[in-house]
C-alpha atoms as a PDB file:
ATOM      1  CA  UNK A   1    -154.002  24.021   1.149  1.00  0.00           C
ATOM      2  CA  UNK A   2    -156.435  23.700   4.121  1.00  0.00           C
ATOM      3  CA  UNK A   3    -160.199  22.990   3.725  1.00  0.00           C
ATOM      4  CA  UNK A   4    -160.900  26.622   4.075  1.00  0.00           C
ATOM      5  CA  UNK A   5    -159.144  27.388   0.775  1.00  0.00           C
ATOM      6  CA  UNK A   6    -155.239  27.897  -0.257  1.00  0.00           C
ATOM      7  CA  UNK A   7    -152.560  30.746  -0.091  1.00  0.00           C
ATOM      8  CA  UNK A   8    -148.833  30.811  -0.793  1.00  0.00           C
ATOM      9  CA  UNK A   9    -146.653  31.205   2.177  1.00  0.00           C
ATOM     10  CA  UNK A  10    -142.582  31.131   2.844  1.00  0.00           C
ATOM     11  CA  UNK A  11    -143.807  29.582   6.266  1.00  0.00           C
ATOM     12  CA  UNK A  12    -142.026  26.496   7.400  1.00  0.00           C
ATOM     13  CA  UNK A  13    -143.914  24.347  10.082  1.00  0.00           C
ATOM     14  CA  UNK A  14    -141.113  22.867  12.020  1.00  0.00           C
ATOM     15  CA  UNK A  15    -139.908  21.776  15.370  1.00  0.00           C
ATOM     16  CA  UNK A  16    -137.417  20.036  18.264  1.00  0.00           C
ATOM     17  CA  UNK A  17    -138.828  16.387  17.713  1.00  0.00           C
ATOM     18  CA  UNK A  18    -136.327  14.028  16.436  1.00  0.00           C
ATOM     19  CA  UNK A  19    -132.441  14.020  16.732  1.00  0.00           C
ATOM     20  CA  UNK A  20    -129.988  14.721  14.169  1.00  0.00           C
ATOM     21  CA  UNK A  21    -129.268  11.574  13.288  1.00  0.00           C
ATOM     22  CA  UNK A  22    -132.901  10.378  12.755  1.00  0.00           C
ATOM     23  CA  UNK A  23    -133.102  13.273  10.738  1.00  0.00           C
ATOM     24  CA  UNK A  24    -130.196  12.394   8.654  1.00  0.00           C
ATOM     25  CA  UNK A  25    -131.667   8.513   7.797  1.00  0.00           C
ATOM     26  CA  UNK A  26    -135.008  10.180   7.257  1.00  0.00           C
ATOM     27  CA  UNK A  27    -133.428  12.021   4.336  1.00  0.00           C
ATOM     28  CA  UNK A  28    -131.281   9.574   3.259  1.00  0.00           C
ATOM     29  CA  UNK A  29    -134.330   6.871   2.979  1.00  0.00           C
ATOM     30  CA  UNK A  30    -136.422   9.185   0.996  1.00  0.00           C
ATOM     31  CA  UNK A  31    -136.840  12.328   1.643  1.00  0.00           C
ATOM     32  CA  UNK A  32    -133.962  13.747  -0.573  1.00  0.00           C
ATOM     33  CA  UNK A  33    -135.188  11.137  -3.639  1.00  0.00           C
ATOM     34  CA  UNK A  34    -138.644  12.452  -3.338  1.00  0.00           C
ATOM     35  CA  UNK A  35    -137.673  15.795  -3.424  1.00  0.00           C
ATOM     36  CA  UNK A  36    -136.152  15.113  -6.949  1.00  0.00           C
ATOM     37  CA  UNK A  37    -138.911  13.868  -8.157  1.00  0.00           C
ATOM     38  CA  UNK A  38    -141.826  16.806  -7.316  1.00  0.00           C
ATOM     39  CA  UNK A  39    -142.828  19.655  -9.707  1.00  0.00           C
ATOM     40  CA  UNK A  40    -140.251  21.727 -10.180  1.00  0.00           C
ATOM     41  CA  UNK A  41    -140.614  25.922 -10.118  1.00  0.00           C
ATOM     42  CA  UNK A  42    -139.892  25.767 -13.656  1.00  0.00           C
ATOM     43  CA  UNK A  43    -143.186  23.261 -14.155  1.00  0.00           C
ATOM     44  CA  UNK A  44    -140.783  19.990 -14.960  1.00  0.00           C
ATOM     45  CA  UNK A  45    -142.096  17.026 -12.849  1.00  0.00           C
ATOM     46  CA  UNK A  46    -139.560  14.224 -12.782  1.00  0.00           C
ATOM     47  CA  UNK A  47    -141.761  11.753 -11.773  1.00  0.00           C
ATOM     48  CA  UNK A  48    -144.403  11.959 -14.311  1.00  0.00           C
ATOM     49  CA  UNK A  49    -141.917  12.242 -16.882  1.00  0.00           C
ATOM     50  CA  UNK A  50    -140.164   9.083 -16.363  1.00  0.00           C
ATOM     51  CA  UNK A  51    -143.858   7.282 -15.731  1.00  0.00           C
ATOM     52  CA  UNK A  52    -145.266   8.571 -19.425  1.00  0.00           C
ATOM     53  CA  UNK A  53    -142.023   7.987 -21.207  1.00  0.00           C
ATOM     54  CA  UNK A  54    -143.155   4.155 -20.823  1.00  0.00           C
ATOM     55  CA  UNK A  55    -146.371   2.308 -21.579  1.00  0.00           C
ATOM     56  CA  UNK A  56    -149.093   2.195 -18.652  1.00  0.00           C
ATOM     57  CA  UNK A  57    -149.451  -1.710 -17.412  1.00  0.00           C
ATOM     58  CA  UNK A  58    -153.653  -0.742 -16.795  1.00  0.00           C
ATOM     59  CA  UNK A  59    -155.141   2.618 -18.871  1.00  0.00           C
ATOM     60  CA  UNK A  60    -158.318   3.131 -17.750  1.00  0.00           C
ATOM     61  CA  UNK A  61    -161.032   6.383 -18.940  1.00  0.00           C
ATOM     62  CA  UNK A  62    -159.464   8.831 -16.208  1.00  0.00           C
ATOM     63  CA  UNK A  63    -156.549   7.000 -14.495  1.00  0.00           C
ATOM     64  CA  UNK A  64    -153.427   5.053 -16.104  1.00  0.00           C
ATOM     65  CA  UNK A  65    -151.295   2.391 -13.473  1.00  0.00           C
ATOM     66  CA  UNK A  66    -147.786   1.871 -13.295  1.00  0.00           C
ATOM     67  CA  UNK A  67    -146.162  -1.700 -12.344  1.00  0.00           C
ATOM     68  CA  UNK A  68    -143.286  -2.531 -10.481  1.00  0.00           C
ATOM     69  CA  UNK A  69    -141.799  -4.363 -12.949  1.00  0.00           C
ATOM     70  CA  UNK A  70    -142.640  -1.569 -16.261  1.00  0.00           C
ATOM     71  CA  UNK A  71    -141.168   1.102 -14.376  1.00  0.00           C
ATOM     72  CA  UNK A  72    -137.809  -0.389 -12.234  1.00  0.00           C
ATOM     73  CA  UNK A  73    -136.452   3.232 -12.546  1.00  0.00           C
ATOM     74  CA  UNK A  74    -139.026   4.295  -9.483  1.00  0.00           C
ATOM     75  CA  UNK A  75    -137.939   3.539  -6.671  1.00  0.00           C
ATOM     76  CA  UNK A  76    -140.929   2.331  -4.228  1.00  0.00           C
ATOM     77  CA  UNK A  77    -138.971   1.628  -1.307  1.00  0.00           C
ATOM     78  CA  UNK A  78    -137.532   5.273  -0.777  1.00  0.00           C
ATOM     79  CA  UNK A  79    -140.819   6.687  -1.874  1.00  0.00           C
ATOM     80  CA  UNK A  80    -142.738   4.846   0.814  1.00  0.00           C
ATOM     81  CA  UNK A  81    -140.596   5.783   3.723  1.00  0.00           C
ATOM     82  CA  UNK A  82    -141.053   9.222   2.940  1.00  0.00           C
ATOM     83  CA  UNK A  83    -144.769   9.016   2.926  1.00  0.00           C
ATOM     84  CA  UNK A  84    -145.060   7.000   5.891  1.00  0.00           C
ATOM     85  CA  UNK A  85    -142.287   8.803   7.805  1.00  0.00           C
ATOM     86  CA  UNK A  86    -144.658  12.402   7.173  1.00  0.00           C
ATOM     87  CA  UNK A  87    -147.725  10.487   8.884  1.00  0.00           C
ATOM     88  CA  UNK A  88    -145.982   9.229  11.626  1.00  0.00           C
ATOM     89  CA  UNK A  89    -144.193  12.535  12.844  1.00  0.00           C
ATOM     90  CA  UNK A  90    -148.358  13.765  12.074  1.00  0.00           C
ATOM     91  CA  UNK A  91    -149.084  11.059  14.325  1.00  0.00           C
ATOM     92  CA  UNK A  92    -146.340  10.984  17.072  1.00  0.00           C
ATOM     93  CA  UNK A  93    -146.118  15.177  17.675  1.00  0.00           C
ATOM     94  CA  UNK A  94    -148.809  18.233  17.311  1.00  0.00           C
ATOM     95  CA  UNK A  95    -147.604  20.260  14.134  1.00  0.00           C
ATOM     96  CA  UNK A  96    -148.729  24.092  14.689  1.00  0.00           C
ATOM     97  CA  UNK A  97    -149.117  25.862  11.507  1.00  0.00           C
ATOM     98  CA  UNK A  98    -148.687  29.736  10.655  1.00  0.00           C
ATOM     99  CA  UNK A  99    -152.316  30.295  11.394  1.00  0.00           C
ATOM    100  CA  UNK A 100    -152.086  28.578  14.589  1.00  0.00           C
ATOM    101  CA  UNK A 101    -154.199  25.133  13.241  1.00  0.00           C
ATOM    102  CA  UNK A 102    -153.024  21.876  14.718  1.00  0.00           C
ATOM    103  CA  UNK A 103    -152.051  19.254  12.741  1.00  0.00           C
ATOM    104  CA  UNK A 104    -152.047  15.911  14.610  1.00  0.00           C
ATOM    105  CA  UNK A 105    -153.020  11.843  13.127  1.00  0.00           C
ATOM    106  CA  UNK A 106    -154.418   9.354  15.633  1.00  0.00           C
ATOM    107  CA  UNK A 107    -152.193   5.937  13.970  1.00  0.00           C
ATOM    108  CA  UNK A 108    -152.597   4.764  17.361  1.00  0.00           C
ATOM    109  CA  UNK A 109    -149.888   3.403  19.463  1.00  0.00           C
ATOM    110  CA  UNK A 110    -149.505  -0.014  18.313  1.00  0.00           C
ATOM    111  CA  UNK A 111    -149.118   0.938  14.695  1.00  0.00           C
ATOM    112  CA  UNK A 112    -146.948   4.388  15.912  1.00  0.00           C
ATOM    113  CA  UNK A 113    -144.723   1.506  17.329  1.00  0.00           C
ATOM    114  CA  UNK A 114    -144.391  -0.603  14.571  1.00  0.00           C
ATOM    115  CA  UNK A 115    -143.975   2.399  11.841  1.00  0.00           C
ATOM    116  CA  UNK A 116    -140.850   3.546  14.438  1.00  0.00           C
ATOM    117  CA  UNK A 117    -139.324   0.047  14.288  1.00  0.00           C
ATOM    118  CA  UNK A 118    -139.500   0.109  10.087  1.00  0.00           C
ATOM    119  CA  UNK A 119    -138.087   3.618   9.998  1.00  0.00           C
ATOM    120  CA  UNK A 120    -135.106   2.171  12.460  1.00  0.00           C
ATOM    121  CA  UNK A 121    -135.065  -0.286   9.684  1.00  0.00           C
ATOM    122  CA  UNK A 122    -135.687  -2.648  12.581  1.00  0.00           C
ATOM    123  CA  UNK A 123    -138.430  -4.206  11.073  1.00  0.00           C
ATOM    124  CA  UNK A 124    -140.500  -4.224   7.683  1.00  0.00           C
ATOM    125  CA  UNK A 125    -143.393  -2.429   6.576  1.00  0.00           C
ATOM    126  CA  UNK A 126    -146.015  -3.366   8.928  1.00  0.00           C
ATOM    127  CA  UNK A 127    -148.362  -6.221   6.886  1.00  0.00           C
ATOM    128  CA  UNK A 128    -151.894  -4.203   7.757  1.00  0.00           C
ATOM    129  CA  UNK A 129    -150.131  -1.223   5.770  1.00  0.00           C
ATOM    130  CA  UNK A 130    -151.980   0.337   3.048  1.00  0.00           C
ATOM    131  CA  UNK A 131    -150.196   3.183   0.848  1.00  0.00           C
ATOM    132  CA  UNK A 132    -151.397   4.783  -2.294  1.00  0.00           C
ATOM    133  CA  UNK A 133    -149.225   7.301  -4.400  1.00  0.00           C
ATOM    134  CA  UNK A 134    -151.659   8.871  -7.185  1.00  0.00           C
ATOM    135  CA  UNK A 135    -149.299  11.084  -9.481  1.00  0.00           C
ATOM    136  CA  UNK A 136    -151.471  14.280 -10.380  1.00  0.00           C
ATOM    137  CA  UNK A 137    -151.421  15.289 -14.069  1.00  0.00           C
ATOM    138  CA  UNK A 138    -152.969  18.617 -13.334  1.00  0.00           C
ATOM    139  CA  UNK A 139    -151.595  22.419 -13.001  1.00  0.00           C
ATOM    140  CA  UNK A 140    -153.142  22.699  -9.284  1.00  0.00           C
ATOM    141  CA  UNK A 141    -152.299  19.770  -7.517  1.00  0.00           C
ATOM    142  CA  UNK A 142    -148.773  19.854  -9.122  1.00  0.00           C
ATOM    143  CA  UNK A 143    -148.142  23.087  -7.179  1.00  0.00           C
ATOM    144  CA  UNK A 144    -150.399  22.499  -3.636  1.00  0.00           C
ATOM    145  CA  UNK A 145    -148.922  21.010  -0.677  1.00  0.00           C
ATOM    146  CA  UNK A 146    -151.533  20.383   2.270  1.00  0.00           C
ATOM    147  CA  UNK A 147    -150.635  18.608   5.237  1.00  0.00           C
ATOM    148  CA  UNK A 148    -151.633  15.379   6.574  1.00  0.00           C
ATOM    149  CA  UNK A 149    -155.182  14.993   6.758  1.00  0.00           C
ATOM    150  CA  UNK A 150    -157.810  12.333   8.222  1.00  0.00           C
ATOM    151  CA  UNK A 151    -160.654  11.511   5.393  1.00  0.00           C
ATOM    152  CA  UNK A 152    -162.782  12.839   7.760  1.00  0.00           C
ATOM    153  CA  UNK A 153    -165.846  11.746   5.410  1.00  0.00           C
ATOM    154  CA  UNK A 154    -164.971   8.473   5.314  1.00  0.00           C
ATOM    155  CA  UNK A 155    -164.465   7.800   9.370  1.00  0.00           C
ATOM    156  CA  UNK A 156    -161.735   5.042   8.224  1.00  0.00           C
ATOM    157  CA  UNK A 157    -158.906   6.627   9.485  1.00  0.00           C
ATOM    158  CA  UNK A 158    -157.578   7.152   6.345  1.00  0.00           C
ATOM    159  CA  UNK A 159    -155.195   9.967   6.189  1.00  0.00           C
ATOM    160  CA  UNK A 160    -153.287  11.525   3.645  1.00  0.00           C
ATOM    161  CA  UNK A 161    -151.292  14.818   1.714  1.00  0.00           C
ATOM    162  CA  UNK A 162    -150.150  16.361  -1.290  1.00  0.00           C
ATOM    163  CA  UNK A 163    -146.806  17.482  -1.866  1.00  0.00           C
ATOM    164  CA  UNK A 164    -146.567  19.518  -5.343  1.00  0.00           C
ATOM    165  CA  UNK A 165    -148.136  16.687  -7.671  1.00  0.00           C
ATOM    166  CA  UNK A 166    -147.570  13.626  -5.217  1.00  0.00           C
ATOM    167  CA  UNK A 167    -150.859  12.826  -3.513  1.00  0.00           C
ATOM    168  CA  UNK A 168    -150.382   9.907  -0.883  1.00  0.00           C
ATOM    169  CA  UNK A 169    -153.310   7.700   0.966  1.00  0.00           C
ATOM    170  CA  UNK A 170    -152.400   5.656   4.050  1.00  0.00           C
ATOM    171  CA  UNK A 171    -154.407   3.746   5.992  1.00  0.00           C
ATOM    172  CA  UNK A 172    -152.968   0.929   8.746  1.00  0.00           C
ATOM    173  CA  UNK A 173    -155.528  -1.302   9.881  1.00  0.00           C
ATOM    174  CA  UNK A 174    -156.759  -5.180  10.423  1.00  0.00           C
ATOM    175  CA  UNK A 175    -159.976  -4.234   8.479  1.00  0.00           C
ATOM    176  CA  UNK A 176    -158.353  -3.253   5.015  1.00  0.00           C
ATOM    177  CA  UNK A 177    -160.406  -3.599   1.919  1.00  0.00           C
ATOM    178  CA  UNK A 178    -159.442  -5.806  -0.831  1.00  0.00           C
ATOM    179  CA  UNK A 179    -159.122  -2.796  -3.230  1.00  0.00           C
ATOM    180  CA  UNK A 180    -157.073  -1.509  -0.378  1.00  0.00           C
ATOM    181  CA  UNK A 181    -154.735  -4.188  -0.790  1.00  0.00           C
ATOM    182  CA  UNK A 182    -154.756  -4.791  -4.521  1.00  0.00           C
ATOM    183  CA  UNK A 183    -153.637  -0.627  -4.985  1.00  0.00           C
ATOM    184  CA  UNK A 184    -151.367  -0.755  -2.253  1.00  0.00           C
ATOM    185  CA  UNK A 185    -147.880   0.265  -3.360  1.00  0.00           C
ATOM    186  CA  UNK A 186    -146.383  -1.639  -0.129  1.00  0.00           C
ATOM    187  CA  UNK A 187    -147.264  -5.053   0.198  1.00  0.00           C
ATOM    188  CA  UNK A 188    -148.139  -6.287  -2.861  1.00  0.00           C
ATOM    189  CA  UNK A 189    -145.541  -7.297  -5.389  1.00  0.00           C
ATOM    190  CA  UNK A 190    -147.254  -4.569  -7.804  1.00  0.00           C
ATOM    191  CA  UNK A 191    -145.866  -1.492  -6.251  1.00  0.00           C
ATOM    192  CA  UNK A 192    -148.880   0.317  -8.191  1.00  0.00           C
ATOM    193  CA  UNK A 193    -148.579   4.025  -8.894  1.00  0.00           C
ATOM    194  CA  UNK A 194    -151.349   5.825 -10.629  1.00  0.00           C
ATOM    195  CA  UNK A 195    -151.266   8.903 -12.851  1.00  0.00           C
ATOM    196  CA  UNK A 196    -154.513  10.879 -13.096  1.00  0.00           C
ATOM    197  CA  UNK A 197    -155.746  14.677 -13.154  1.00  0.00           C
ATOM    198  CA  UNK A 198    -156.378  14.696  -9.333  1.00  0.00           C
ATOM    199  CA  UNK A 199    -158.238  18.308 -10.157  1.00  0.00           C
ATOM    200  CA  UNK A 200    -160.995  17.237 -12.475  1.00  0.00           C
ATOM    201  CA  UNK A 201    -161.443  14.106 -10.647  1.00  0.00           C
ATOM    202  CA  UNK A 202    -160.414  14.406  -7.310  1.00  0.00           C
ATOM    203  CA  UNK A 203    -159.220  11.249  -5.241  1.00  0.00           C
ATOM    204  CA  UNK A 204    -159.422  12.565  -1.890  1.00  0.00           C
ATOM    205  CA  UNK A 205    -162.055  13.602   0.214  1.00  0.00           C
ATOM    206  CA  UNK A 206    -161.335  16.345   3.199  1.00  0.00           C
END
């Protein structure tokens, strides 16, 4: 998906950045648990099966949220690594895709440095993280992928991407919100997750 519309395509951006064994501890943090839990080619979506086969800790008129502590089968950790491992190799290397578009974040290199050091497990999340995982209950968003994008509308240097029903916000900063911090599935004892049709109402703004 790119702001000029969407396509299917075998095409696989990819290139020379890290070594094998960064590779390897990438997957083994989260990439290979994520991937277990997106939409399926048959339609099953692991994730938002195990979140509705329990009851919602907050149901609101569009949107449900998903505790820690009512749903100890997810595991947060390996989730956020993967998220926050995609925007830092956005951030740290220009990504060309098929039809030639650059893909590169602007994290800056303070926070570039400090997201390295917690994917070395050198060093925690850092504390002016913000992460948001919204599950999408809809057809479309369950089968898009887009890549990391910055809310351009927003100027906050927010960035984020969907990967077939898993839409992710990020945003590392001194000047985060207090809604920021309250929905943030890193750094608050929370660990919320919310399920909502991302299609109808959409909860990201190219």
């Amino acid at each position: 998906m790119t702001r000029e519309g969407g396509k299917q395509s075998s095409y696989q951006t990819k290139e020379y950045v890290l070594c094998c064994e960064c590779e390897d501890r990438m997957n083994r943090n989260g990439e290979r648990y994520v991937m277990g839990l997106v939409t399926k080619r048959n339609g099953r979506f692991p994730l938002l099966e195990a979140l509705s086969s329990v009851k919602p800790t907050l149901k609101g008129h569009i949107w449900e949220m998903y505790s820690a502590v009512h749903t100890p089968s997810v595991d947060r950790s390996q989730l956020a690594y993967f998220a926050i491992s995609i925007f830092w190799r956005a951030s740290v290397h220009t990504w060309v895709q098929e039809d030639g578009e650059q893909i590169r974040l602007d994290l800056g290199d303070r926070y570039n440095e400090e997201i390295r050091k917690y994917l070395m497990g050198e060093s925690p999340v850092p504390t002016n993280a913000y992460l948001q995982l919204t599950v999408c209950s809809d057809f479309l968003n369950q089968r898009s992928f887009f890549f990391p994008q910055e809310n351009e509308k927003l100027h906050n240097r927010a960035v984020g991407f969907v990967a077939r029903g898993l839409t992710f916000f990020f945003r590392v900063s001194n000047t985060l919100t207090v809604p920021e911090r309250r929905l943030s599935m890193v750094n608050d004892p929370n660990g919320w997750i919310t399920v909502r049709d991302c299609q109808k109402n959409p909860v990201w703004r190219l």
